[in-house]
C-alpha atoms as a PDB file:
ATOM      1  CA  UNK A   1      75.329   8.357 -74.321  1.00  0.00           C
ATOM      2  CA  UNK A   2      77.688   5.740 -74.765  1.00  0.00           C
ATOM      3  CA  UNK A   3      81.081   5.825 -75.168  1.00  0.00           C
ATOM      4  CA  UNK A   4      82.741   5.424 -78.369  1.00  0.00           C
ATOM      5  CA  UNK A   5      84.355   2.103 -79.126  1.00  0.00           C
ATOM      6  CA  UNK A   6      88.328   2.341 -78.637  1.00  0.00           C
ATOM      7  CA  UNK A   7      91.057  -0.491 -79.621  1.00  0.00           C
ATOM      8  CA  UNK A   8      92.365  -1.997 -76.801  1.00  0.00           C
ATOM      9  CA  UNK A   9      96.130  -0.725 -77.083  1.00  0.00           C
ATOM     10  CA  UNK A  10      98.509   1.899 -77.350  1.00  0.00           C
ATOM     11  CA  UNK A  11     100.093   3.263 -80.628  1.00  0.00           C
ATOM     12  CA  UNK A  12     104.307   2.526 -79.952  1.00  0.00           C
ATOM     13  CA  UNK A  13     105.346   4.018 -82.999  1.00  0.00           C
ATOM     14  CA  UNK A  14     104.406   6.988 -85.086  1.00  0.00           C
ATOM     15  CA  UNK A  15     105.700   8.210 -89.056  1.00  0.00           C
ATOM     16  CA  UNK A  16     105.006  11.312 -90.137  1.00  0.00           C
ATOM     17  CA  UNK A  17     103.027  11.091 -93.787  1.00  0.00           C
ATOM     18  CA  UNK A  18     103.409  13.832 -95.998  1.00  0.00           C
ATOM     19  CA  UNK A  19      99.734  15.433 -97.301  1.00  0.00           C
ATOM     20  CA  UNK A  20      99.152  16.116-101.267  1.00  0.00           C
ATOM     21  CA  UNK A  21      97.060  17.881-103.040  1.00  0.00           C
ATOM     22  CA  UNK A  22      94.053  16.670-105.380  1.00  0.00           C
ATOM     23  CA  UNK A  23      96.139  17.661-108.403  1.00  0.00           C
ATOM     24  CA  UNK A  24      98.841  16.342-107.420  1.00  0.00           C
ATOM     25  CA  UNK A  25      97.437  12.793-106.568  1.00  0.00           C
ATOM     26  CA  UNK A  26      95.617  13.340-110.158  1.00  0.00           C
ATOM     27  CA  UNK A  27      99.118  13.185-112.285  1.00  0.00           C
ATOM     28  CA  UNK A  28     100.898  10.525-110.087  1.00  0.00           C
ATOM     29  CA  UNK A  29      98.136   8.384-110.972  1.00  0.00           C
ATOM     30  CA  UNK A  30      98.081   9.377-114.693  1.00  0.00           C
ATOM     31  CA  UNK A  31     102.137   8.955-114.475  1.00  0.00           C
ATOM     32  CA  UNK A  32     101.280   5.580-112.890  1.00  0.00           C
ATOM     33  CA  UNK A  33      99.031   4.687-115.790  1.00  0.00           C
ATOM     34  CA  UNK A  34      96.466   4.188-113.000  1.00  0.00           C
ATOM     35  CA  UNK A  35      98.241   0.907-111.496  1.00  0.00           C
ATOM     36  CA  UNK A  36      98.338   1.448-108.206  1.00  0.00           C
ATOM     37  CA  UNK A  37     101.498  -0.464-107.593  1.00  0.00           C
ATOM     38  CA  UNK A  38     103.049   2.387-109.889  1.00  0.00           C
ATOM     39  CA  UNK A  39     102.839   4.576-106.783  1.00  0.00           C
ATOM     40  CA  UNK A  40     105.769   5.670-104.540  1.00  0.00           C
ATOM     41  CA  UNK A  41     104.842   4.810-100.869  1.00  0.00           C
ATOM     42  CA  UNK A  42     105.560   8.488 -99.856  1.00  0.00           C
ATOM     43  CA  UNK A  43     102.494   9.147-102.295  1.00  0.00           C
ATOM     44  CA  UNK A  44     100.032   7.119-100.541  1.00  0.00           C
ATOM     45  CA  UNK A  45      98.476   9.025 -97.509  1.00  0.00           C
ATOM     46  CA  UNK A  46      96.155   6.306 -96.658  1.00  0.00           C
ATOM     47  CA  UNK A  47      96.821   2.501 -98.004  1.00  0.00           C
ATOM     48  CA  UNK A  48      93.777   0.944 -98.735  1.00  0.00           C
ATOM     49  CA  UNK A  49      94.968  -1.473-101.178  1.00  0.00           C
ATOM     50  CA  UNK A  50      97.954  -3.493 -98.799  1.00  0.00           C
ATOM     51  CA  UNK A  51      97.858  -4.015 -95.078  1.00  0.00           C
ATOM     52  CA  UNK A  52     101.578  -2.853 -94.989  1.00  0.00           C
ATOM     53  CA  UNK A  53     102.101  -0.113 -92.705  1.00  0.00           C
ATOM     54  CA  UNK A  54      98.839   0.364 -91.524  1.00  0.00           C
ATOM     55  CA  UNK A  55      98.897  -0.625 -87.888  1.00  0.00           C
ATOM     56  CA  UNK A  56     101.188  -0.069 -84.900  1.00  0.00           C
ATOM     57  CA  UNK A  57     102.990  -3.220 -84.168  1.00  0.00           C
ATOM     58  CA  UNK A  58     102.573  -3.869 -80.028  1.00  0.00           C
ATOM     59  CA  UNK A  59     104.981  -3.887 -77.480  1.00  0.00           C
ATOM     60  CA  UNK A  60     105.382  -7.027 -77.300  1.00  0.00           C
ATOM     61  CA  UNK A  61     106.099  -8.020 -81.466  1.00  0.00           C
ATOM     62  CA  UNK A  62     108.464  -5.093 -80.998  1.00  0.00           C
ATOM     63  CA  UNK A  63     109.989  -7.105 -78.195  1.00  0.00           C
ATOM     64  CA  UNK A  64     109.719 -10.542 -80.331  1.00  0.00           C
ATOM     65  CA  UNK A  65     111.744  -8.121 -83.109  1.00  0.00           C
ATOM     66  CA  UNK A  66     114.782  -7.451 -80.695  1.00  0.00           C
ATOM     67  CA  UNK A  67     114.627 -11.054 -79.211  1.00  0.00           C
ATOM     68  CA  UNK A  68     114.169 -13.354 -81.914  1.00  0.00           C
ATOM     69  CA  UNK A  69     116.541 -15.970 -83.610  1.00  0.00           C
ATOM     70  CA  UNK A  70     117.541 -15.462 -86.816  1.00  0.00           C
ATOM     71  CA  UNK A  71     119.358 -18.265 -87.796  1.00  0.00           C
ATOM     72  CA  UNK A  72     118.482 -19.666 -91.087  1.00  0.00           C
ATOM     73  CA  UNK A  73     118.708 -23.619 -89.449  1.00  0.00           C
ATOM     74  CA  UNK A  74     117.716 -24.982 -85.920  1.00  0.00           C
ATOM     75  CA  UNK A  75     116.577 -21.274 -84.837  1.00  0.00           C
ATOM     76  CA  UNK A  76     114.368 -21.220 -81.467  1.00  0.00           C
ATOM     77  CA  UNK A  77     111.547 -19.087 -83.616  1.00  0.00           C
ATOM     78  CA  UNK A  78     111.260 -21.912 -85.575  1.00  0.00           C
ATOM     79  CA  UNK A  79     110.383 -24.485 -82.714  1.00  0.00           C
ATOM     80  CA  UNK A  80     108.704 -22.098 -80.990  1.00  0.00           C
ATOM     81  CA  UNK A  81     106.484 -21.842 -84.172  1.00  0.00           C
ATOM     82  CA  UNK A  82     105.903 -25.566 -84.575  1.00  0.00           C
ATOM     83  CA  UNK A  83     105.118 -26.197 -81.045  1.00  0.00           C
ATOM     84  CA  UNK A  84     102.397 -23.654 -81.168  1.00  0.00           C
ATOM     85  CA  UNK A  85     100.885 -25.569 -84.466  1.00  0.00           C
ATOM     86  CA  UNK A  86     100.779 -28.563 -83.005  1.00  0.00           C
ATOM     87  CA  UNK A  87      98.952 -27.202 -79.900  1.00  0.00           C
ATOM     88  CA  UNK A  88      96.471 -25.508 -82.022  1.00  0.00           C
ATOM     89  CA  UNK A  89      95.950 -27.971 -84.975  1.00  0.00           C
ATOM     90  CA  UNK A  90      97.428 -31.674 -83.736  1.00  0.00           C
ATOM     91  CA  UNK A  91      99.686 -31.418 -86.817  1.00  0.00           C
ATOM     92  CA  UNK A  92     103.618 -32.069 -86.284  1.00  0.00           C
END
């Protein structure tokens, strides 16, 4: 038996969700007028319609987080950014 496939990382961060009923999924959507962009986030259990909160972010983009520039003009990021274009396409 082989074993089953696992991602190659560690969750960093965890959110509890709250769990709803059937019925009560039922009338947010009717209240929604079935647009899911009607929704509160709380009401979504699972998000199959955005990528937005559905993976851990790794150690490392949490590190980028606490480290990065954010200067709106001449910021390291944004160098840091171009360089890595031009390595990967040729493109200043």
């Amino acid at each position: 038996m082989e074993i089953p496939f696992a991602e190659a990382y560690r969750i960093k961060m965890v959110e509890p969700l709250k769990k709803s009923t059937r019925a009560e999924r039922e009338q947010w959507l009717k209240e929604a007028h079935y647009n899911l962009f009607g929704l509160k986030s709380e009401q979504v259990y699972i998000d199959c319609l955005t990528d937005s909160g559905t993976g851990a972010m790794s150690d490392r983009q949490w590190a980028a987080m606490m480290t990065g520039d954010e200067a709106y003009a001449g910021s390291k990021s944004f160098f840091q950014l171009k360089e890595t274009i031009f390595n990967i396409t040729g493109f200043e």
